[in-house]
PDB file of N, CA and C in Angstrom:
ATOM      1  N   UNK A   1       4.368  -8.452 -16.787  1.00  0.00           N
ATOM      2  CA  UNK A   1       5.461  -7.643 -16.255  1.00  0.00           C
ATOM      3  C   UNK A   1       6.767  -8.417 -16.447  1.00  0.00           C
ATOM      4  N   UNK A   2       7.411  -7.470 -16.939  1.00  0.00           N
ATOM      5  CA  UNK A   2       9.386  -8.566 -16.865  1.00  0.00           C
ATOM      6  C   UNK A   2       9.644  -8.554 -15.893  1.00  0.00           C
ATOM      7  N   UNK A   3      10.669  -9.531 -15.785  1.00  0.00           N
ATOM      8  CA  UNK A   3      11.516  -9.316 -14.899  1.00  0.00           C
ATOM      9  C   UNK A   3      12.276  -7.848 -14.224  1.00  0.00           C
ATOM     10  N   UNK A   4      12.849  -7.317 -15.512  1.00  0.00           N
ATOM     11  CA  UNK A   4      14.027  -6.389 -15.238  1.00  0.00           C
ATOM     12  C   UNK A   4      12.388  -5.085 -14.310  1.00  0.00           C
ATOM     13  N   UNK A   5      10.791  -5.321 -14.849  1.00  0.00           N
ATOM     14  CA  UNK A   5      10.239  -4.406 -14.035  1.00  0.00           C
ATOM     15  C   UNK A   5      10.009  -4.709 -12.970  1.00  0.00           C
ATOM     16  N   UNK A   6       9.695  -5.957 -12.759  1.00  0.00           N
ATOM     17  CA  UNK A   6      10.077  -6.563 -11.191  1.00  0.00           C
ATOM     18  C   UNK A   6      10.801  -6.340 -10.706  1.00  0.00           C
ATOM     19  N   UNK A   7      12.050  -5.861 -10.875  1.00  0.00           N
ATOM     20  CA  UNK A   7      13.446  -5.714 -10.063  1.00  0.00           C
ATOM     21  C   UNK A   7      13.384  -4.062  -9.566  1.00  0.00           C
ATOM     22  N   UNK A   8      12.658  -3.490 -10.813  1.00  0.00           N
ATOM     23  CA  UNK A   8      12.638  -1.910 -10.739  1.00  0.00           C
ATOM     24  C   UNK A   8      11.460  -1.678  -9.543  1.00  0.00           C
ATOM     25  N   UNK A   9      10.611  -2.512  -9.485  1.00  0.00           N
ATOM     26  CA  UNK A   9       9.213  -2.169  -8.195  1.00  0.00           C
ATOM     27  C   UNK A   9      10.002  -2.885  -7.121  1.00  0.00           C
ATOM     28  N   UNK A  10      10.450  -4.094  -7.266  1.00  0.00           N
ATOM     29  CA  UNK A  10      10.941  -3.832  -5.639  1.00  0.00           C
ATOM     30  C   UNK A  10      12.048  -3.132  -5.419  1.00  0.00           C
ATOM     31  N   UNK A  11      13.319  -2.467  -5.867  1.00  0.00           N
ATOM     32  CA  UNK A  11      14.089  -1.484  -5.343  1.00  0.00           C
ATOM     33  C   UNK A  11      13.361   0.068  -4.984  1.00  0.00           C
ATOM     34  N   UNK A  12      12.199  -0.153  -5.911  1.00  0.00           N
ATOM     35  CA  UNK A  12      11.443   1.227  -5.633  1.00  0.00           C
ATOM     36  C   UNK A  12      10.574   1.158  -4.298  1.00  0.00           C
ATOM     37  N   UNK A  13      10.051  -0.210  -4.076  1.00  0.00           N
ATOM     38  CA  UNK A  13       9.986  -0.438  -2.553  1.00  0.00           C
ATOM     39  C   UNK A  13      11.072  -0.580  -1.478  1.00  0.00           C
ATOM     40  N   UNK A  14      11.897  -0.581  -1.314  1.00  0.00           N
ATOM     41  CA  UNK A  14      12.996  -0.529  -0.844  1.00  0.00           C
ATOM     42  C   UNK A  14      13.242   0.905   0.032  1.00  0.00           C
ATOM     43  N   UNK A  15      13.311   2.014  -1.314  1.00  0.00           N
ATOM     44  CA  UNK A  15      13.671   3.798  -1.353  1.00  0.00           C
ATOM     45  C   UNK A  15      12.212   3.697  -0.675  1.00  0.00           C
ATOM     46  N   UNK A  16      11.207   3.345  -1.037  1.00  0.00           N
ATOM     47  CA  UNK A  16       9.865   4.095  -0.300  1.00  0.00           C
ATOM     48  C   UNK A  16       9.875   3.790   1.170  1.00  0.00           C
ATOM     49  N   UNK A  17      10.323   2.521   1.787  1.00  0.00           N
ATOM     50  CA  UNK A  17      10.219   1.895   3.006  1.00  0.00           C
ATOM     51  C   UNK A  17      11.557   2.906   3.639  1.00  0.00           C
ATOM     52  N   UNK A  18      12.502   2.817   3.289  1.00  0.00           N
ATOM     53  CA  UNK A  18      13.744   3.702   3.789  1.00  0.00           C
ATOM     54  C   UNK A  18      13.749   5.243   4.325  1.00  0.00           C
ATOM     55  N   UNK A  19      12.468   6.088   3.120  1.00  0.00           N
ATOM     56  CA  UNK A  19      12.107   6.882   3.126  1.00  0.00           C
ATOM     57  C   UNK A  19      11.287   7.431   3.713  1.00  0.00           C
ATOM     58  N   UNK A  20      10.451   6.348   3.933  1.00  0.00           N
ATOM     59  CA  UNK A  20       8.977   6.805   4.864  1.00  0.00           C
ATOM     60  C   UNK A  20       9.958   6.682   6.193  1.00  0.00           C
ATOM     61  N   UNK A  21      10.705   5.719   6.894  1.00  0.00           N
ATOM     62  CA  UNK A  21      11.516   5.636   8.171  1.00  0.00           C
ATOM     63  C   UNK A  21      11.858   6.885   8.260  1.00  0.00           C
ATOM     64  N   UNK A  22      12.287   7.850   7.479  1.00  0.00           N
ATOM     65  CA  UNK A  22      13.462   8.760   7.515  1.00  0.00           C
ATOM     66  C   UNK A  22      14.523   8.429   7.592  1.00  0.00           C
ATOM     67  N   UNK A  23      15.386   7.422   7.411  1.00  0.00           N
ATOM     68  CA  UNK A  23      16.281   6.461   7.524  1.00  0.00           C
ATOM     69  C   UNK A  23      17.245   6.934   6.281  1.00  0.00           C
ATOM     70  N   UNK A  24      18.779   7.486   6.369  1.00  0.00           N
ATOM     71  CA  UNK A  24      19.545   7.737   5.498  1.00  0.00           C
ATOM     72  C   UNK A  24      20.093   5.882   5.089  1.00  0.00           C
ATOM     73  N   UNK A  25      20.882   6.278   3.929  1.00  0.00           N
ATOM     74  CA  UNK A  25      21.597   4.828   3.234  1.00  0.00           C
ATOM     75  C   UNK A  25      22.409   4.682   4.280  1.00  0.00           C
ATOM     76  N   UNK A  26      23.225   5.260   5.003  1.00  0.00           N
ATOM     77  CA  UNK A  26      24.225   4.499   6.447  1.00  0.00           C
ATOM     78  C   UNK A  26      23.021   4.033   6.962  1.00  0.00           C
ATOM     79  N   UNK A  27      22.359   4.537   7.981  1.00  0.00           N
ATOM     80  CA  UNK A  27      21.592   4.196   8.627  1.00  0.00           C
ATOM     81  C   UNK A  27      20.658   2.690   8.374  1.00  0.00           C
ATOM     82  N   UNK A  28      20.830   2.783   7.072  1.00  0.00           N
ATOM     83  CA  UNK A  28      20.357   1.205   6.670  1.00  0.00           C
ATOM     84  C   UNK A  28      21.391   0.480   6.625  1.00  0.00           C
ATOM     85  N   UNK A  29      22.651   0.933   6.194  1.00  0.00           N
ATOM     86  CA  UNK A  29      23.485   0.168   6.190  1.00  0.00           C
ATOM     87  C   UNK A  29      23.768  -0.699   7.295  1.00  0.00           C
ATOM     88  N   UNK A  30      23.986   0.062   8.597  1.00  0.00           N
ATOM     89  CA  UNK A  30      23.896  -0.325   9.831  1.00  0.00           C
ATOM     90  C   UNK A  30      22.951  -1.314  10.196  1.00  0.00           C
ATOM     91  N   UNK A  31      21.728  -0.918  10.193  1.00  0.00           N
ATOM     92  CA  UNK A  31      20.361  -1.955  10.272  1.00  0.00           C
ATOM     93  C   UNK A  31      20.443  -2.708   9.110  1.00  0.00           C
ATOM     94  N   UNK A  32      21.032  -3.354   7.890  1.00  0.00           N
ATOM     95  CA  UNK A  32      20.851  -4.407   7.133  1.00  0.00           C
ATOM     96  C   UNK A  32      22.256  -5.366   7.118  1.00  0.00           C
ATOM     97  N   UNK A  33      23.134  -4.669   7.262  1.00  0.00           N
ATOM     98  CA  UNK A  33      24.356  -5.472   7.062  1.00  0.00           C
ATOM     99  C   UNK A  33      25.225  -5.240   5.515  1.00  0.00           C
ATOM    100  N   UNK A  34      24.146  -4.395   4.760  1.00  0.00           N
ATOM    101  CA  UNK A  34      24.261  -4.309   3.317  1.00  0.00           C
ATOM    102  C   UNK A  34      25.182  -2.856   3.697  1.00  0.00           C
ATOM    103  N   UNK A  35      26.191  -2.841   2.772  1.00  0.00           N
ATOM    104  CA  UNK A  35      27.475  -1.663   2.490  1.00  0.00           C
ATOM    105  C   UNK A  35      26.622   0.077   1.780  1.00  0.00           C
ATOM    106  N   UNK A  36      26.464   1.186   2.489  1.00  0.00           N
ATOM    107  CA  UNK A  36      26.321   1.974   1.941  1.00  0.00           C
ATOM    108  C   UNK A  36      26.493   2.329   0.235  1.00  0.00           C
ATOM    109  N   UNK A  37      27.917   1.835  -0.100  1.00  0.00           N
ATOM    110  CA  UNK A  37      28.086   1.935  -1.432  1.00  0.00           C
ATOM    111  C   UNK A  37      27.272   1.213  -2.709  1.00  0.00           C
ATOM    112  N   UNK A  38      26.567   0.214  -2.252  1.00  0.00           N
ATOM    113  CA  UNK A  38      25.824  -0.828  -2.635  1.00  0.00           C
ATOM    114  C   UNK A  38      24.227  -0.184  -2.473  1.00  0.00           C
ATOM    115  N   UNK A  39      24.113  -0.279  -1.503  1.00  0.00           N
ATOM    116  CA  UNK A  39      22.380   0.754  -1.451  1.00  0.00           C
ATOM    117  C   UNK A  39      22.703   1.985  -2.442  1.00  0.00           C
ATOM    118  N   UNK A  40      23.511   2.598  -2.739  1.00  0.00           N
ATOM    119  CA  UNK A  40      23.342   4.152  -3.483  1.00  0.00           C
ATOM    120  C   UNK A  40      23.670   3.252  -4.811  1.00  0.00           C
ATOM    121  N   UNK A  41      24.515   2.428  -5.240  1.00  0.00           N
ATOM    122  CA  UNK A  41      24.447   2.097  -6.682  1.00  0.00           C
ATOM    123  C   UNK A  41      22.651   1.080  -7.039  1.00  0.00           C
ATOM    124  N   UNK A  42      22.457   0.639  -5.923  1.00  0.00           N
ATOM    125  CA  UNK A  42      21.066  -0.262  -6.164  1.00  0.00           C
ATOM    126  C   UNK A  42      20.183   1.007  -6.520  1.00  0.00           C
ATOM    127  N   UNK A  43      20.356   1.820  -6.074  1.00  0.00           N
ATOM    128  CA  UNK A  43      18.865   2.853  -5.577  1.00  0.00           C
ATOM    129  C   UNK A  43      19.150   3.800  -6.731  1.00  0.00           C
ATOM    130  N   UNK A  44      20.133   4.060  -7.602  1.00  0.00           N
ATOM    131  CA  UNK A  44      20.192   4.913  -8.725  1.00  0.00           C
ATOM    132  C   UNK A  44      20.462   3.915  -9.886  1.00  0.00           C
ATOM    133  N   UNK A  45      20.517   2.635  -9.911  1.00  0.00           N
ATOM    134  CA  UNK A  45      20.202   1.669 -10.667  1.00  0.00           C
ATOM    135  C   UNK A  45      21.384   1.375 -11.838  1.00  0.00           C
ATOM    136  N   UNK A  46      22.505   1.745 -11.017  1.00  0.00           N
ATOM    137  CA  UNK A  46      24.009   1.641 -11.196  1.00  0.00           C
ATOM    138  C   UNK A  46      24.087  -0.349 -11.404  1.00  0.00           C
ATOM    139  N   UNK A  47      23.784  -0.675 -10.282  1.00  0.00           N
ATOM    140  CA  UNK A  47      23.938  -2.057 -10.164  1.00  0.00           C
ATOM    141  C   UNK A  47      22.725  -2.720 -10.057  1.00  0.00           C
ATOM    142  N   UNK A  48      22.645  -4.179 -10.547  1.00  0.00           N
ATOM    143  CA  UNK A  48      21.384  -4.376 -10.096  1.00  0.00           C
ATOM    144  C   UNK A  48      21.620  -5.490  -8.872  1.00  0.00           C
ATOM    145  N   UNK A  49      20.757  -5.769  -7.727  1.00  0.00           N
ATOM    146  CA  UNK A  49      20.863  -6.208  -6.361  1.00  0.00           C
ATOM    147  C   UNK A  49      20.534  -7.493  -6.875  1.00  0.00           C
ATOM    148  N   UNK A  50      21.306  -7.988  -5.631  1.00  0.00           N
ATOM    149  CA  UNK A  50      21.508  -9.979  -5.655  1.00  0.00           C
ATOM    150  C   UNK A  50      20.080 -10.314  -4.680  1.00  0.00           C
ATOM    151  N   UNK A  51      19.610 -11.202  -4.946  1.00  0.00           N
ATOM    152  CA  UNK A  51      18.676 -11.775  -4.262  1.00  0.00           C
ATOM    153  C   UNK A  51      18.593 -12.022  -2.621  1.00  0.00           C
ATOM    154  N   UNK A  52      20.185 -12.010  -2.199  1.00  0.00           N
ATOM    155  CA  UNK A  52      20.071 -12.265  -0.799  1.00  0.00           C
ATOM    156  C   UNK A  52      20.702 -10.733  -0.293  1.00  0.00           C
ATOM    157  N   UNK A  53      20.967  -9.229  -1.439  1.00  0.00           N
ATOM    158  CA  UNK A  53      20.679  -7.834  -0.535  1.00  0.00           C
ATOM    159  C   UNK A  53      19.526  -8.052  -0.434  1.00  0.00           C
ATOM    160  N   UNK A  54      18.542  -7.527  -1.532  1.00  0.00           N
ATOM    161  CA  UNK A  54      16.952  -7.640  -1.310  1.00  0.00           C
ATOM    162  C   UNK A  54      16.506  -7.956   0.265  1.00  0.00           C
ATOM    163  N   UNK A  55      16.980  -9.466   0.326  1.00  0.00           N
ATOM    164  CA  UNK A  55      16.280  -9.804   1.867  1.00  0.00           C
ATOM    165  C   UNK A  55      16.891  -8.938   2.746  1.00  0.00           C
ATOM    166  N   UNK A  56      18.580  -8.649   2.697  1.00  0.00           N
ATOM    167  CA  UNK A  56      18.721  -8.439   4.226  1.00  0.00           C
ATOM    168  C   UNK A  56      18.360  -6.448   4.203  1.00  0.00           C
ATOM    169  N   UNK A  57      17.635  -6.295   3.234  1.00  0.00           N
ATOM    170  CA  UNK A  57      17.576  -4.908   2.765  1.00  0.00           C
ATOM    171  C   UNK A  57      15.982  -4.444   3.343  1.00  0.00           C
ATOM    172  N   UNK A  58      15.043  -5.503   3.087  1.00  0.00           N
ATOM    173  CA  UNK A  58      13.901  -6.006   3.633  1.00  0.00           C
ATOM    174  C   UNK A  58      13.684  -6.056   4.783  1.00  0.00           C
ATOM    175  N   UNK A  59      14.502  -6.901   5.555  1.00  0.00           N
ATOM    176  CA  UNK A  59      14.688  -7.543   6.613  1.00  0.00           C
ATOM    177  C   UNK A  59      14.797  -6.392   7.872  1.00  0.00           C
ATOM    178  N   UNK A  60      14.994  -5.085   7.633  1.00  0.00           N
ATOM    179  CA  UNK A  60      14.759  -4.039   8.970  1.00  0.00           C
ATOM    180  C   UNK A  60      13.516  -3.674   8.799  1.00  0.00           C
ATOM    181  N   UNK A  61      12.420  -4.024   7.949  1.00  0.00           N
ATOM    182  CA  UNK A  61      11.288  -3.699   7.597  1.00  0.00           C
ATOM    183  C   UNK A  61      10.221  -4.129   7.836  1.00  0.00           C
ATOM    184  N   UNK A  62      10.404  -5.546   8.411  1.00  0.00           N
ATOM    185  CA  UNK A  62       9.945  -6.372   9.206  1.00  0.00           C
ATOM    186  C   UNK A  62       9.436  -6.750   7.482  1.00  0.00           C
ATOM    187  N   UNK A  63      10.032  -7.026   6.532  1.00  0.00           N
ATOM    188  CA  UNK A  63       9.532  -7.785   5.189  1.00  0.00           C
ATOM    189  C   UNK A  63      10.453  -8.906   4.248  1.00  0.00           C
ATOM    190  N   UNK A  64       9.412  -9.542   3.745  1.00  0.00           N
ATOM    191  CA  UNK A  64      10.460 -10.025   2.997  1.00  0.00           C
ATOM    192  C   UNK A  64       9.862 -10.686   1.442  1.00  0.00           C
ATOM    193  N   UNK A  65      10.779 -11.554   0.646  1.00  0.00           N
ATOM    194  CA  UNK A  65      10.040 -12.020  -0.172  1.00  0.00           C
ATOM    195  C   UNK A  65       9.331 -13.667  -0.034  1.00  0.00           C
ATOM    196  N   UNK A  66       8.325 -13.669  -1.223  1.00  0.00           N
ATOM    197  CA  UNK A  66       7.804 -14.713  -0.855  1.00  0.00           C
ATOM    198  C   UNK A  66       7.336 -15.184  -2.296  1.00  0.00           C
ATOM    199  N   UNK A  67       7.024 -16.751  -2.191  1.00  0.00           N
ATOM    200  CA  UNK A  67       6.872 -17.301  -3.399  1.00  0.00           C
ATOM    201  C   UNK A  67       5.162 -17.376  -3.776  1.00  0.00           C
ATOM    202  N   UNK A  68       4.543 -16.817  -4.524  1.00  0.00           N
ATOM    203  CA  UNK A  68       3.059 -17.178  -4.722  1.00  0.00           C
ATOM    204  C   UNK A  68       2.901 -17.431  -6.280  1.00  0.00           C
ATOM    205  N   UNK A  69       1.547 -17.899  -5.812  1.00  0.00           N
ATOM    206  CA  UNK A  69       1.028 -18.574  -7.062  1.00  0.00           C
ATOM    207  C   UNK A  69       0.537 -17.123  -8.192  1.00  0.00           C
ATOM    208  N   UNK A  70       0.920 -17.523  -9.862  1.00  0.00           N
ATOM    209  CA  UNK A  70       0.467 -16.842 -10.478  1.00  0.00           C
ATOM    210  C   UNK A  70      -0.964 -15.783 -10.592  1.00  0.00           C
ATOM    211  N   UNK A  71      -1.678 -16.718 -10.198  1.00  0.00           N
ATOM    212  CA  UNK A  71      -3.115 -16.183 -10.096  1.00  0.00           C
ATOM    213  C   UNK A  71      -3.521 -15.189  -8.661  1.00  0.00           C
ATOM    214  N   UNK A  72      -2.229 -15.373  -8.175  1.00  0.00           N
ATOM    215  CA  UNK A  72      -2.475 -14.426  -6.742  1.00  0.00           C
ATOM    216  C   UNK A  72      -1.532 -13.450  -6.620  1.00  0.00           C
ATOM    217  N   UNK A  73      -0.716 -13.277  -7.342  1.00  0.00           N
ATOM    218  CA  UNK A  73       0.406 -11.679  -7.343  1.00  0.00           C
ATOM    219  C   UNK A  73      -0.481 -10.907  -7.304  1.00  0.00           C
ATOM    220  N   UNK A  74       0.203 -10.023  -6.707  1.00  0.00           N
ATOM    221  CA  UNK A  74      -0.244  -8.436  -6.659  1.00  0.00           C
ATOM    222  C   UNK A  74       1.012  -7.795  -6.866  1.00  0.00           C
ATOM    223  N   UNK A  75       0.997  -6.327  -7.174  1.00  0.00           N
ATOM    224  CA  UNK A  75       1.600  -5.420  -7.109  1.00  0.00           C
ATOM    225  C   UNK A  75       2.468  -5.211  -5.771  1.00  0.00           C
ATOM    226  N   UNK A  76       3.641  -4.545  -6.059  1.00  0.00           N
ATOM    227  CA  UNK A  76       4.133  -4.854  -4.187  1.00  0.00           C
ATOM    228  C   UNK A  76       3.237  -3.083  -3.639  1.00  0.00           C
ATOM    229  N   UNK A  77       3.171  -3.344  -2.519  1.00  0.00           N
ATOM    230  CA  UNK A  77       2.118  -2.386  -1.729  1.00  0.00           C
ATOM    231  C   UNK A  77       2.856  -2.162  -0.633  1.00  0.00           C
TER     232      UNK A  77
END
């Protein structure tokens, strides 16, 4: 997997976690600290997200990222 599809599965986890909440882009905005305008360019893939939105984007989700070993990735779930 590349990178650039790595970037595409976790923003697509992102919209799924947001989505399942029922949670609009303000509404995250509010709960992440991250700018509405920024979630709608991440999430239609206008821009691509810095490593420390990701977390605080995560971070109402009770999730986050983490470093593992090759032989133990999975798919994000």
């Amino acid at each position: 997997m590349t990178v650039e599809e790595k970037r595409e599965e976790l923003v697509a986890e992102i919209i799924r976690l947001r989505q399942e909440q029922g949670l609009t882009q303000k509404q995250l905005e509010k709960m992440s600290g991250v700018r509405q305008p920024i979630i709608a360019r991440m999430e239609t893939g206008v821009n691509k997200p810095q490593l420390s939105t990701v977390i605080k984007l995560l971070a109402p989700f009770g999730k986050t990222l983490a470093v593992v070993p090759l032989n133990q990735q999975e798919t994000v779930k």
